[in-house]
PDB file of N, CA and C in Angstrom:
ATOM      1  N   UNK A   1     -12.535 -45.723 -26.427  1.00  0.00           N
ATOM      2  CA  UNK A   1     -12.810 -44.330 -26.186  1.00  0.00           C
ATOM      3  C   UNK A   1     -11.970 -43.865 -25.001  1.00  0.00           C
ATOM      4  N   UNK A   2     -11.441 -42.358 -24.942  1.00  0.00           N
ATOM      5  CA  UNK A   2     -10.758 -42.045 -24.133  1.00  0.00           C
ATOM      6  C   UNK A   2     -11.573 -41.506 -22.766  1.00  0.00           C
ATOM      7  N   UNK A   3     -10.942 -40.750 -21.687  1.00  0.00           N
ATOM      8  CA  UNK A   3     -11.681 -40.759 -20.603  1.00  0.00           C
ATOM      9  C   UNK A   3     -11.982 -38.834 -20.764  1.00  0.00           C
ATOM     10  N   UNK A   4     -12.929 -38.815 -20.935  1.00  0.00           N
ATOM     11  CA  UNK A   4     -13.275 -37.292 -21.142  1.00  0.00           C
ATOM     12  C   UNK A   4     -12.520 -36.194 -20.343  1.00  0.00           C
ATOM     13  N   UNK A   5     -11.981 -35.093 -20.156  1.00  0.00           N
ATOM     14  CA  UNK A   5     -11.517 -34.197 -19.308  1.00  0.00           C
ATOM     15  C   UNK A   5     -11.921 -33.592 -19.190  1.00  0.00           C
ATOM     16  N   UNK A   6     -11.725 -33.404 -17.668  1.00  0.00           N
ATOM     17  CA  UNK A   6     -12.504 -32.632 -16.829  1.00  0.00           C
ATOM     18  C   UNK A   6     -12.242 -31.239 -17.054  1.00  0.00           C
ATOM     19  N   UNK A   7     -13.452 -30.356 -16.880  1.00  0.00           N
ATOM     20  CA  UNK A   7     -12.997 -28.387 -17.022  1.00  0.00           C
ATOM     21  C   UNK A   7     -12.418 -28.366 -15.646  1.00  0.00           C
ATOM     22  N   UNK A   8     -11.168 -27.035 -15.948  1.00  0.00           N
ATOM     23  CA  UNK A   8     -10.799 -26.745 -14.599  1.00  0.00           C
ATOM     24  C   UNK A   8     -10.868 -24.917 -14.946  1.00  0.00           C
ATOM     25  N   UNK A   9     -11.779 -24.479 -15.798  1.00  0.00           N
ATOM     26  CA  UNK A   9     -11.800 -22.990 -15.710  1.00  0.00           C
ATOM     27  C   UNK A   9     -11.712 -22.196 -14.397  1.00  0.00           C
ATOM     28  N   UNK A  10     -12.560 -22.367 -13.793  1.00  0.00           N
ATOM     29  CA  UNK A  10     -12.770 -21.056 -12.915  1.00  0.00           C
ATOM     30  C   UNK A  10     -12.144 -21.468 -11.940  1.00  0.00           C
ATOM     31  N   UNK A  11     -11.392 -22.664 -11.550  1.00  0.00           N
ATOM     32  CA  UNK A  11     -10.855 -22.958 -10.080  1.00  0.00           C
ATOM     33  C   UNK A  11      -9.742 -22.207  -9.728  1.00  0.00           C
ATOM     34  N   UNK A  12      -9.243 -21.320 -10.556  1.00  0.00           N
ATOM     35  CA  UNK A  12      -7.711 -20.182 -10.470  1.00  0.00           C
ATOM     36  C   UNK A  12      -8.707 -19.046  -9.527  1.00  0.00           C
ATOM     37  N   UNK A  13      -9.927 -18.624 -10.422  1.00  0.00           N
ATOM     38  CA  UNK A  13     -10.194 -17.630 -10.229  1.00  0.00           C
ATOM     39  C   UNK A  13     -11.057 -17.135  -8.984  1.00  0.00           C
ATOM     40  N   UNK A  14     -11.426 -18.667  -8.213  1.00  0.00           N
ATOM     41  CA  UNK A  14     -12.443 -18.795  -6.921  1.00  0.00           C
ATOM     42  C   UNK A  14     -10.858 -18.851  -5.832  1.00  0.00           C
ATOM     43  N   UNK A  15     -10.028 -19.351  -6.212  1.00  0.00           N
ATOM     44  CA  UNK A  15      -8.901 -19.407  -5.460  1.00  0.00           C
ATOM     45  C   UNK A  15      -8.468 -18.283  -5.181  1.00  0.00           C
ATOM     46  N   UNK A  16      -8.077 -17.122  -6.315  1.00  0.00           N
ATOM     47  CA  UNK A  16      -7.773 -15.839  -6.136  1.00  0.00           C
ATOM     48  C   UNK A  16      -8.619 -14.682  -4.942  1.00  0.00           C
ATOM     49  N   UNK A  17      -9.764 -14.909  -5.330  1.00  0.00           N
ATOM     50  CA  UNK A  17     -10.725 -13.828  -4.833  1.00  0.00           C
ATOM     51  C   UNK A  17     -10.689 -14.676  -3.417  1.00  0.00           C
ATOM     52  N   UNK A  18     -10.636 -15.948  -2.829  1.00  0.00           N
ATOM     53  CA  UNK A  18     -10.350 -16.275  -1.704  1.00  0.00           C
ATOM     54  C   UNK A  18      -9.290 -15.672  -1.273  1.00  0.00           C
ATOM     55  N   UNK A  19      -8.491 -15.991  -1.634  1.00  0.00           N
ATOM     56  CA  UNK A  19      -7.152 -15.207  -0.882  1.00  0.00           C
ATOM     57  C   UNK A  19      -7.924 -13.850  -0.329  1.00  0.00           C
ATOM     58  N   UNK A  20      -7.868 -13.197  -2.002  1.00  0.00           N
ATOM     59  CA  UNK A  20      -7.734 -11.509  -1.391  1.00  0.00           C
ATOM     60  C   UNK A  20      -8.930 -11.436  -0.539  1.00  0.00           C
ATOM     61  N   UNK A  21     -10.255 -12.451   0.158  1.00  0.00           N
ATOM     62  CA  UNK A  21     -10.879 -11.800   1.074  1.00  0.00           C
ATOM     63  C   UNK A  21     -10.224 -12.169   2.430  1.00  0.00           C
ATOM     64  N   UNK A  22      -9.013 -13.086   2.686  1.00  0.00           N
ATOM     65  CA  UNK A  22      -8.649 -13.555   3.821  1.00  0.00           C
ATOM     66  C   UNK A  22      -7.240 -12.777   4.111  1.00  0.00           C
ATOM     67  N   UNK A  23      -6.841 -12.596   2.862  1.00  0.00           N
ATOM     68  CA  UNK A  23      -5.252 -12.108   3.689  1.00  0.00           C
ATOM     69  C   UNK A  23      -5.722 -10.646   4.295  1.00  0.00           C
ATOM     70  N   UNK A  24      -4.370 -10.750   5.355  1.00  0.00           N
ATOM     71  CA  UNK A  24      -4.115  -9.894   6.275  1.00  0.00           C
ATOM     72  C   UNK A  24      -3.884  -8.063   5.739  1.00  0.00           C
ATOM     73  N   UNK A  25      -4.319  -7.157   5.651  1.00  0.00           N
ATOM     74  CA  UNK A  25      -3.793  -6.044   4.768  1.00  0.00           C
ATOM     75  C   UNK A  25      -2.821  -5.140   5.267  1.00  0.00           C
ATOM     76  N   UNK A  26      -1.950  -4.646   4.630  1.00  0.00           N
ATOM     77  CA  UNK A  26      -0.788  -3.808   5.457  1.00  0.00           C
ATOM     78  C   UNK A  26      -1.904  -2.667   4.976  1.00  0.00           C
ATOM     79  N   UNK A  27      -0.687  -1.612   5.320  1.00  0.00           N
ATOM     80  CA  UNK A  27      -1.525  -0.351   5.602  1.00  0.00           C
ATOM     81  C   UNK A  27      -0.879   0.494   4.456  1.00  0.00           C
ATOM     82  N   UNK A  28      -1.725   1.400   3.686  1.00  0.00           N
ATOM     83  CA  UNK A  28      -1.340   1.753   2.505  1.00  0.00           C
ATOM     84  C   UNK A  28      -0.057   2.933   2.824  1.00  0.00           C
ATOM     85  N   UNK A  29       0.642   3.706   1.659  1.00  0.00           N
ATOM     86  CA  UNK A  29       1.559   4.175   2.124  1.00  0.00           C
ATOM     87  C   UNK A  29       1.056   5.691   2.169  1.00  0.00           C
ATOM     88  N   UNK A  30      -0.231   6.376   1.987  1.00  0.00           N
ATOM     89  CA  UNK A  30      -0.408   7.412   2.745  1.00  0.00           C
ATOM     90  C   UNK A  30      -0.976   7.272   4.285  1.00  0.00           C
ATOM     91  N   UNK A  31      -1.354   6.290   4.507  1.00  0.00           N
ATOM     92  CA  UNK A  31      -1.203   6.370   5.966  1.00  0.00           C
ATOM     93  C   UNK A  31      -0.229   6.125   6.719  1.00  0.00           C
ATOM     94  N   UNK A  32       0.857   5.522   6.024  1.00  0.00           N
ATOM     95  CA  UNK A  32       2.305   5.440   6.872  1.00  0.00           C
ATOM     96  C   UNK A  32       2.870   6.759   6.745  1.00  0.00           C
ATOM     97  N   UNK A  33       2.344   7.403   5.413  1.00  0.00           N
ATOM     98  CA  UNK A  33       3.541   8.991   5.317  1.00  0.00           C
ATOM     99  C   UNK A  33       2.551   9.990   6.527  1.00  0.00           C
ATOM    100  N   UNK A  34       1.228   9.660   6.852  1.00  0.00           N
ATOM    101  CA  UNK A  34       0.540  10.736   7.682  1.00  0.00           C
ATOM    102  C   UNK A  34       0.394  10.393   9.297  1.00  0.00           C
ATOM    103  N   UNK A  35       0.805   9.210   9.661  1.00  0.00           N
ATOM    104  CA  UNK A  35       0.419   8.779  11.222  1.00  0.00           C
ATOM    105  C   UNK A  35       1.908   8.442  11.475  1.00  0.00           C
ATOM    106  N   UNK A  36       2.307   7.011  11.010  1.00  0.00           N
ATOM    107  CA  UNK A  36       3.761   6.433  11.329  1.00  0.00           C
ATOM    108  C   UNK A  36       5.241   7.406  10.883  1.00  0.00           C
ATOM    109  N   UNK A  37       5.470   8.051   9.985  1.00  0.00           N
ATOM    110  CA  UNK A  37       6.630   8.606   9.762  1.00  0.00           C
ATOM    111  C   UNK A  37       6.734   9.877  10.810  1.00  0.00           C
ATOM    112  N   UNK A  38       5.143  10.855  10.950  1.00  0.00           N
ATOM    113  CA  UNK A  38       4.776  11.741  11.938  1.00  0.00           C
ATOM    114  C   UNK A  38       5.717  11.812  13.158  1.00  0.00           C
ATOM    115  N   UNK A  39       6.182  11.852  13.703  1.00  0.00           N
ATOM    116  CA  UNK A  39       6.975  11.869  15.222  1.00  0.00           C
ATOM    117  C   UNK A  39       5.560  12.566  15.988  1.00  0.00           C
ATOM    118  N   UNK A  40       4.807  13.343  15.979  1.00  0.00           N
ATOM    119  CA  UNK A  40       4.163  14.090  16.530  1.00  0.00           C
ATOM    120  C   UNK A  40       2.493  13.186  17.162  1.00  0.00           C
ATOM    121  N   UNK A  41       2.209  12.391  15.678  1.00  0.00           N
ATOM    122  CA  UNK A  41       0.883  11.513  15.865  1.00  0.00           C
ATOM    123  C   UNK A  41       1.418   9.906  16.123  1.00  0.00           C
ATOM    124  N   UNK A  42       2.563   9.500  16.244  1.00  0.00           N
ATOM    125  CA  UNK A  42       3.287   8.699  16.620  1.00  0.00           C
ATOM    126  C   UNK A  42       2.691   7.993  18.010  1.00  0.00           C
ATOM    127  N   UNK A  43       1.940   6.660  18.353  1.00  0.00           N
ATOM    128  CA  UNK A  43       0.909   6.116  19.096  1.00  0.00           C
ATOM    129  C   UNK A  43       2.230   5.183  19.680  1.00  0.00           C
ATOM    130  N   UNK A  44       2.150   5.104  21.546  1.00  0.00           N
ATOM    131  CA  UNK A  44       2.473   3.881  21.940  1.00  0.00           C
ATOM    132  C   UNK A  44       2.257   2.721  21.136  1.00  0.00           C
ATOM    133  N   UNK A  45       3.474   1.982  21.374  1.00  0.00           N
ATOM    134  CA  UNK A  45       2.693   0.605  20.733  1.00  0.00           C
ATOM    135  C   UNK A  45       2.322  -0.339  21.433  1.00  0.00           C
ATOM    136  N   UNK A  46       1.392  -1.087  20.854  1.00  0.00           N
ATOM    137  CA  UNK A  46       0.731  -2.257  21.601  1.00  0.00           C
ATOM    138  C   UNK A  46       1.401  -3.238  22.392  1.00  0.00           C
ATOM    139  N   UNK A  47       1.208  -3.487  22.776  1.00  0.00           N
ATOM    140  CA  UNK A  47       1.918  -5.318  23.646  1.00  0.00           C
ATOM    141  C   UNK A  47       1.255  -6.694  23.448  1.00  0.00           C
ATOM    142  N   UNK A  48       0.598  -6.654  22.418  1.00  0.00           N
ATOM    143  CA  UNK A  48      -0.141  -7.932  22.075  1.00  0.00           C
ATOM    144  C   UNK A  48       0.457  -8.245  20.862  1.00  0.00           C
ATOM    145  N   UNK A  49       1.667  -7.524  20.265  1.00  0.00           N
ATOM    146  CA  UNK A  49       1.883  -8.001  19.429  1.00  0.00           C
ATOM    147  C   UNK A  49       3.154  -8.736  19.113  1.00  0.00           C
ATOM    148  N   UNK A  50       3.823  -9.469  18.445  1.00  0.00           N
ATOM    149  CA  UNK A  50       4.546 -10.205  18.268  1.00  0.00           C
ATOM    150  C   UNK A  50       6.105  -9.075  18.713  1.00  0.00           C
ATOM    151  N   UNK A  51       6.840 -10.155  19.545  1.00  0.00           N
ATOM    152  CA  UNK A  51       7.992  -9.609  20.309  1.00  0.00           C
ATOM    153  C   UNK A  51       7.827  -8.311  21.067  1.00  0.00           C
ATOM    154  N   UNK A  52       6.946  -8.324  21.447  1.00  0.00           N
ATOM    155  CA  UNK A  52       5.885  -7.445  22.739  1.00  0.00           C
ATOM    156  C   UNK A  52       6.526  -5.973  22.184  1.00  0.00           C
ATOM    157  N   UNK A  53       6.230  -5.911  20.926  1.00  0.00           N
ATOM    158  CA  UNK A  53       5.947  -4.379  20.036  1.00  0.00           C
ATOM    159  C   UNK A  53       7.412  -3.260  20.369  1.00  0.00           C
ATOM    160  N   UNK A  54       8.221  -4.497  20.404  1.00  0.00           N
ATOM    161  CA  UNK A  54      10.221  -4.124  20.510  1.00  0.00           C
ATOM    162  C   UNK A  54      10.634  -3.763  19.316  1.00  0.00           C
ATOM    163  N   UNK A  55       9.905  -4.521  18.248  1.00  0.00           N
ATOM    164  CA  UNK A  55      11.174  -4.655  17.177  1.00  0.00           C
ATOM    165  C   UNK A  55       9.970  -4.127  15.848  1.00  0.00           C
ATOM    166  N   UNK A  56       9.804  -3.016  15.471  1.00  0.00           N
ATOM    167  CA  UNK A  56       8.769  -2.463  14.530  1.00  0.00           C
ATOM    168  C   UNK A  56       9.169  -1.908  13.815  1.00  0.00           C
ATOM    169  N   UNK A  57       8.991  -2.221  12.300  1.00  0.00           N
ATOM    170  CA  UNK A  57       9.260  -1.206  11.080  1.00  0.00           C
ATOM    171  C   UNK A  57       8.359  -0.320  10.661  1.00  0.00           C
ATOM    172  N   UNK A  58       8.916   1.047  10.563  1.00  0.00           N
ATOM    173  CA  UNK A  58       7.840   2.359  10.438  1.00  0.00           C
ATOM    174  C   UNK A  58       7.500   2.054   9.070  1.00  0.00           C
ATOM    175  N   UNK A  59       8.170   1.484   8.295  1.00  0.00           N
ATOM    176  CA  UNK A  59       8.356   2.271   6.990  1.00  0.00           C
ATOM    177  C   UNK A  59       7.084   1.039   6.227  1.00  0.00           C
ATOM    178  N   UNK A  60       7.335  -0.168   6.920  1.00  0.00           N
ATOM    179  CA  UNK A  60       6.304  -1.119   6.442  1.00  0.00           C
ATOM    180  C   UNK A  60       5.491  -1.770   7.579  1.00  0.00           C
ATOM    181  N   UNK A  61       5.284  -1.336   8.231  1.00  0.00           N
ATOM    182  CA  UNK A  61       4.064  -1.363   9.277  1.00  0.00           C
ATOM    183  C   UNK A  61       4.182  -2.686  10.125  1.00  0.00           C
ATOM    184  N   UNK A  62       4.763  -3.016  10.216  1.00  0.00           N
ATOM    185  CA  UNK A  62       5.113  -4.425  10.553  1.00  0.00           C
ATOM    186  C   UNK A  62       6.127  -5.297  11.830  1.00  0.00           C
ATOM    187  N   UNK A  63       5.611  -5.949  13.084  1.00  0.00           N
ATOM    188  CA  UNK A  63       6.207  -6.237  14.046  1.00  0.00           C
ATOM    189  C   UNK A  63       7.223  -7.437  13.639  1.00  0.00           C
ATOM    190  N   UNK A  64       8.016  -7.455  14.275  1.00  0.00           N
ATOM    191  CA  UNK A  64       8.924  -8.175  14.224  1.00  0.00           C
ATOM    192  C   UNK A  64       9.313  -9.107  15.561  1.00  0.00           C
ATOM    193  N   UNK A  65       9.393 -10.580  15.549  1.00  0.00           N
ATOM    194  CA  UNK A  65       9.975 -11.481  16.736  1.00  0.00           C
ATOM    195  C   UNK A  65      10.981 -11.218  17.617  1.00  0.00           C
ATOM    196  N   UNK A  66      12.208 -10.426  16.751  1.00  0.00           N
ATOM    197  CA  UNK A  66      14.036 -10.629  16.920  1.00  0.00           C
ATOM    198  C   UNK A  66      13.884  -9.130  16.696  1.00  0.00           C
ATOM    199  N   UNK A  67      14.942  -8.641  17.032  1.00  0.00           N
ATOM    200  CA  UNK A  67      16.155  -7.530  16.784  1.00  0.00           C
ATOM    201  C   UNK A  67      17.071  -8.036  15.259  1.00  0.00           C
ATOM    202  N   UNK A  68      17.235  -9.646  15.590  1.00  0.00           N
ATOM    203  CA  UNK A  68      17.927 -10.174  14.354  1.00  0.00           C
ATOM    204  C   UNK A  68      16.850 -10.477  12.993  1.00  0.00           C
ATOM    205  N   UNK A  69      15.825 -10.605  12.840  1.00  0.00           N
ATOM    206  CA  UNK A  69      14.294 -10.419  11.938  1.00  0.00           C
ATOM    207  C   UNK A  69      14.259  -9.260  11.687  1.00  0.00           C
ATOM    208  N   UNK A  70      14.565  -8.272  12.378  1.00  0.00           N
ATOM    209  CA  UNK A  70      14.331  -7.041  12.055  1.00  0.00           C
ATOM    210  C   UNK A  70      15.364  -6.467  10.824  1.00  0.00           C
ATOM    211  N   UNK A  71      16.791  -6.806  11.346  1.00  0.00           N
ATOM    212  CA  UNK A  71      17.654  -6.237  10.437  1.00  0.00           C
ATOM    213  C   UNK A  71      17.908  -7.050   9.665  1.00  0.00           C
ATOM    214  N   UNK A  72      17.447  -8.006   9.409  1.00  0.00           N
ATOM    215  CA  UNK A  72      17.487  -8.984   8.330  1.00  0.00           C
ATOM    216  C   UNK A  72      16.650  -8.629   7.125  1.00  0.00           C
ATOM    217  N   UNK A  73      15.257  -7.710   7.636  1.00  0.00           N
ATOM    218  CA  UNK A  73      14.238  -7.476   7.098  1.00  0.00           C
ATOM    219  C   UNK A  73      14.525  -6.072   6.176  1.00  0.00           C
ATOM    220  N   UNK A  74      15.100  -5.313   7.229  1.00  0.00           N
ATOM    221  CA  UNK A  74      15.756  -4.318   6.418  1.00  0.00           C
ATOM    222  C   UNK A  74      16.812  -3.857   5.617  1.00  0.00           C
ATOM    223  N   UNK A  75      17.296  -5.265   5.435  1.00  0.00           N
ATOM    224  CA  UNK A  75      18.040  -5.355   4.179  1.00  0.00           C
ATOM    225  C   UNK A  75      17.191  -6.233   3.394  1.00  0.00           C
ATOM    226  N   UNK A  76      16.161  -6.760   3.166  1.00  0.00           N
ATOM    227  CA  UNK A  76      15.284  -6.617   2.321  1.00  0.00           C
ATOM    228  C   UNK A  76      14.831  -6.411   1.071  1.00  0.00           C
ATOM    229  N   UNK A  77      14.796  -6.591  -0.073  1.00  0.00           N
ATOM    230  CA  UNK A  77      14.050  -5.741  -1.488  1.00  0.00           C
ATOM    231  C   UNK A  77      13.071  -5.573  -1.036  1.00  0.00           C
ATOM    232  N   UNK A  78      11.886  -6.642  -0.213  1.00  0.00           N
ATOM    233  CA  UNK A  78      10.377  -5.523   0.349  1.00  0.00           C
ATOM    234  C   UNK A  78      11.024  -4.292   0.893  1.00  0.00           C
ATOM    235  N   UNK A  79      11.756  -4.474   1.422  1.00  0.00           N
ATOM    236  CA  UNK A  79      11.584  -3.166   2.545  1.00  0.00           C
ATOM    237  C   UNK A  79      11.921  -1.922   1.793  1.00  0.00           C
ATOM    238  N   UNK A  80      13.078  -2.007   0.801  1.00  0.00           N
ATOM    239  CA  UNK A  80      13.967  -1.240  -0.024  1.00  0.00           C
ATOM    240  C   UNK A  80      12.710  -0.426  -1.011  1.00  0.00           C
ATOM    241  N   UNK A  81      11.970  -1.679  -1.760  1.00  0.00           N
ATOM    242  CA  UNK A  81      11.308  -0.774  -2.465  1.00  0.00           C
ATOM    243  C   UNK A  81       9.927  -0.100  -1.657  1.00  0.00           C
ATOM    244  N   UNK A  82       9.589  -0.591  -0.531  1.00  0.00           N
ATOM    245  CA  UNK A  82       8.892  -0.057   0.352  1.00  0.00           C
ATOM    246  C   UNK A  82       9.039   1.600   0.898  1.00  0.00           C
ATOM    247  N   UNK A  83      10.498   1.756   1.062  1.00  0.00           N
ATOM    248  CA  UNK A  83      11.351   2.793   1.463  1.00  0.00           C
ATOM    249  C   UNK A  83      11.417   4.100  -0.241  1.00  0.00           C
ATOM    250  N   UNK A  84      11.494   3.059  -1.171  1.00  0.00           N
ATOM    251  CA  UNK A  84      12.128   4.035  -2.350  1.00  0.00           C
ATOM    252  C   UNK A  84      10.382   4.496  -2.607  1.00  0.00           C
ATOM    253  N   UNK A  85       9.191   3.453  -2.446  1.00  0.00           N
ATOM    254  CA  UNK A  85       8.140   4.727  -2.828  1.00  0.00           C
ATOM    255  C   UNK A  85       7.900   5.241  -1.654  1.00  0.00           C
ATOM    256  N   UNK A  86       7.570   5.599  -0.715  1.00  0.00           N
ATOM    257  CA  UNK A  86       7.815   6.471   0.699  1.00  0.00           C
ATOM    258  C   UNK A  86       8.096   7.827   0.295  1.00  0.00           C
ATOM    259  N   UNK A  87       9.368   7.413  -0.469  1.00  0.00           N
ATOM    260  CA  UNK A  87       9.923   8.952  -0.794  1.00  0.00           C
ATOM    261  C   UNK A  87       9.248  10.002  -1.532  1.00  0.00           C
ATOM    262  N   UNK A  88       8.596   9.405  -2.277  1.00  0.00           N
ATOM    263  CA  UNK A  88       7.533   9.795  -3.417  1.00  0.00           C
ATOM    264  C   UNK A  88       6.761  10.545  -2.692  1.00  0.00           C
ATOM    265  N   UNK A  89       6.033  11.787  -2.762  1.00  0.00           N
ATOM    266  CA  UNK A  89       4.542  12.421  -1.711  1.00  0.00           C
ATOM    267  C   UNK A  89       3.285  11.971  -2.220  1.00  0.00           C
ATOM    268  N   UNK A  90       2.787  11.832  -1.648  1.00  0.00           N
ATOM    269  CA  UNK A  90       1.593  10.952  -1.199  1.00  0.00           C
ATOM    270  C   UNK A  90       0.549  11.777  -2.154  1.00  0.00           C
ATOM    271  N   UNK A  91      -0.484  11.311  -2.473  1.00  0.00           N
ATOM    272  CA  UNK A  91      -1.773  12.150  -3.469  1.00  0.00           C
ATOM    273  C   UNK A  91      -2.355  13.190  -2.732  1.00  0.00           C
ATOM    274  N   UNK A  92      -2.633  14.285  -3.125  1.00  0.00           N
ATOM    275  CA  UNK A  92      -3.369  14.740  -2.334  1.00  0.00           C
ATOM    276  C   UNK A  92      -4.975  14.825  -2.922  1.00  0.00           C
ATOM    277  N   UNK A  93      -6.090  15.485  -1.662  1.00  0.00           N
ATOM    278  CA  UNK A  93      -7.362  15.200  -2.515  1.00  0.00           C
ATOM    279  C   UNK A  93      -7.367  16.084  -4.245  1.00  0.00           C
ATOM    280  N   UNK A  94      -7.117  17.123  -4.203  1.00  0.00           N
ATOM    281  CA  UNK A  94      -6.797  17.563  -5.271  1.00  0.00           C
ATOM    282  C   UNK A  94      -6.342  17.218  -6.486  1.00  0.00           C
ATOM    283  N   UNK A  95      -5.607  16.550  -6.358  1.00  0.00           N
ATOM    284  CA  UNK A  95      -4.497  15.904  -7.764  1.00  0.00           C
ATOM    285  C   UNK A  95      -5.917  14.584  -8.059  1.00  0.00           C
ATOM    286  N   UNK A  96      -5.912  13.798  -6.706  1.00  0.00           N
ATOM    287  CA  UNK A  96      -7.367  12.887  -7.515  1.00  0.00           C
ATOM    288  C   UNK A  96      -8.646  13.371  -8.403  1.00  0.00           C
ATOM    289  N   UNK A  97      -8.517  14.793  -7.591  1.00  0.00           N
ATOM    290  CA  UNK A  97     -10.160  15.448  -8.335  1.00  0.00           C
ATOM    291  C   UNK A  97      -9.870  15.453  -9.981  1.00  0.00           C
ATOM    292  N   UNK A  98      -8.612  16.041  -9.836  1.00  0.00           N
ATOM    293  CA  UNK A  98      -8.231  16.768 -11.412  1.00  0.00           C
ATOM    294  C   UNK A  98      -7.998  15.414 -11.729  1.00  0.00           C
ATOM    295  N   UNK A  99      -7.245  14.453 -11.499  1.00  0.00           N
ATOM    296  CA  UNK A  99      -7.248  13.391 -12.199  1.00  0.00           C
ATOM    297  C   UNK A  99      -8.415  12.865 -12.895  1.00  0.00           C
ATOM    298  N   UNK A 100      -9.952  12.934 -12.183  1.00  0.00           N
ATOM    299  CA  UNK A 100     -10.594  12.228 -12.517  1.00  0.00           C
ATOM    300  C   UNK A 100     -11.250  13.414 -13.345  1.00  0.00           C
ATOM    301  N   UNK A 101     -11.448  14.877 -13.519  1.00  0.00           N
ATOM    302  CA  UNK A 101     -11.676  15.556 -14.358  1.00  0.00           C
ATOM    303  C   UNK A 101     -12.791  16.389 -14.040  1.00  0.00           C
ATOM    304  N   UNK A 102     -12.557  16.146 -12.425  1.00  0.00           N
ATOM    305  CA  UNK A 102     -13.045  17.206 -11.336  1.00  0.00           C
ATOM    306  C   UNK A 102     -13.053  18.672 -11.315  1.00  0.00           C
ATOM    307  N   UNK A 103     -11.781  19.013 -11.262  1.00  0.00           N
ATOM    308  CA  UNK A 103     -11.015  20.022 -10.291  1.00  0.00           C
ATOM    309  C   UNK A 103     -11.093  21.184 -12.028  1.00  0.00           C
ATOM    310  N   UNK A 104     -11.265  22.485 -11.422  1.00  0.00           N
ATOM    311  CA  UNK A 104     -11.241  23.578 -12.063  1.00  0.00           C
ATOM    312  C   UNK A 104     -12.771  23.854 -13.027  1.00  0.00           C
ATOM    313  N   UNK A 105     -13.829  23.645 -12.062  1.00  0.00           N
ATOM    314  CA  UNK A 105     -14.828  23.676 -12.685  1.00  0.00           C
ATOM    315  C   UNK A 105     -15.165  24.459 -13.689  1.00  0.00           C
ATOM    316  N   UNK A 106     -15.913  24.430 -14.779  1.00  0.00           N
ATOM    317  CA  UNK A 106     -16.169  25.805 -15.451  1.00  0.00           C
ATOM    318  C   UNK A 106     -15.506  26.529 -16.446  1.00  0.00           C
ATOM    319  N   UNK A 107     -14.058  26.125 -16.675  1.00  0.00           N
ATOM    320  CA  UNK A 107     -12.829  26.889 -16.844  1.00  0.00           C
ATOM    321  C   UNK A 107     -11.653  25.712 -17.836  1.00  0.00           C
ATOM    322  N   UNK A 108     -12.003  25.285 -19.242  1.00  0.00           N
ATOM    323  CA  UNK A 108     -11.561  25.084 -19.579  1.00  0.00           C
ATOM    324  C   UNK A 108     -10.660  25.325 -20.845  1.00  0.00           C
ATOM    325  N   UNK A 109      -9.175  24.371 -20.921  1.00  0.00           N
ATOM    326  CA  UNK A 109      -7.764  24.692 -21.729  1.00  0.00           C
ATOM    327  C   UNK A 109      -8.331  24.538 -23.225  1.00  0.00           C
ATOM    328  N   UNK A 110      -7.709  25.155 -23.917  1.00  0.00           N
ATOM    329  CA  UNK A 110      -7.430  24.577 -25.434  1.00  0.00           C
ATOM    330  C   UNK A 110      -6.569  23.963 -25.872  1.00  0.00           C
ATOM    331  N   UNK A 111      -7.147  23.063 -26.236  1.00  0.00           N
ATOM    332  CA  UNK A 111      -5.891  21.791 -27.147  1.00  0.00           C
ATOM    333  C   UNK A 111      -4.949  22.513 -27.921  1.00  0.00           C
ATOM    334  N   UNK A 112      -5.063  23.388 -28.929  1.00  0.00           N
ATOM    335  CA  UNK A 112      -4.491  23.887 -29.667  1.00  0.00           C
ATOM    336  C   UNK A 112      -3.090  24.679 -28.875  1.00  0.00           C
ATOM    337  N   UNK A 113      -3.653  25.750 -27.947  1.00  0.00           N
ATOM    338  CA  UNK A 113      -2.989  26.529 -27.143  1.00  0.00           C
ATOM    339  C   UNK A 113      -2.395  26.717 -25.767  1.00  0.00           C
ATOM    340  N   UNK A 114      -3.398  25.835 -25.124  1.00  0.00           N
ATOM    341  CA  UNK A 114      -3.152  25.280 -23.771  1.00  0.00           C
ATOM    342  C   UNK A 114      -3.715  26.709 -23.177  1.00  0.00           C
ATOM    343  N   UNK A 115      -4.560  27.822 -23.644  1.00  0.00           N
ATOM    344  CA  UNK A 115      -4.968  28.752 -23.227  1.00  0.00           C
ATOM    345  C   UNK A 115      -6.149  28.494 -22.776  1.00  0.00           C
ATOM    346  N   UNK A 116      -6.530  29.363 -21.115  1.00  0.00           N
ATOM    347  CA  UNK A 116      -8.040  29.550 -21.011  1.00  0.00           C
ATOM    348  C   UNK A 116      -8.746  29.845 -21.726  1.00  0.00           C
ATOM    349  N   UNK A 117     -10.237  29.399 -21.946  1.00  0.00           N
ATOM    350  CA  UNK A 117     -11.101  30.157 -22.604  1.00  0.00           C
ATOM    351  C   UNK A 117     -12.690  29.788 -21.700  1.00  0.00           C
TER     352      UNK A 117
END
């Protein structure tokens, strides 16, 4: 008789949900388009942080050791496609409402016509 095998179902999936409660989170990209890109709400930076808060990318939230880490970083594909959605404008509350089938209470289109009724 052979030696039975063992289940390994769920050990992917206890592994996964570990991660995502431990890793570190960057900061989404409407708060980089409303605080960090800002010049105006633009915060000293800290000194506790890695290369005493010299070498910082706006665009992905993120301290850097070097001057040479830095521009290494920004040649990048993170950083690039970091930069190419940036460009994109950010949701506003509105567009979520209507998305979810909120927004324009009371007041609906026709399929047929795309007219109020």
């Amino acid at each position: 008789m052979g030696r039975i095998r063992r289940s390994r179902t769920h050990k992917s999936q206890r592994d996964i949900h570990r991660a995502s409660r431990t890793r570190a989170r960057t900061r989404d990209l409407d708060q980089i388009q409303l605080i960090d890109l800002d010049p105006k709400v633009r915060t000293t930076p800290r000194f506790d942080k890695p290369g005493l808060a010299q070498h910082y990318c706006v665009e992905c939230a993120r301290y850097f050791e070097s001057d040479v880490a830095l521009h290494s970083h920004w040649k990048s594909k993170v950083h690039k496609k970091r930069c190419r959605a940036l460009k994109e404008p950010a949701y506003t509350i509105e567009e979520s409402e209507r998305a979810a089938g909120l927004g324009r209470e009371g007041k609906r289109t026709s399929p047929i016509c795309g007219g109020w009724y």
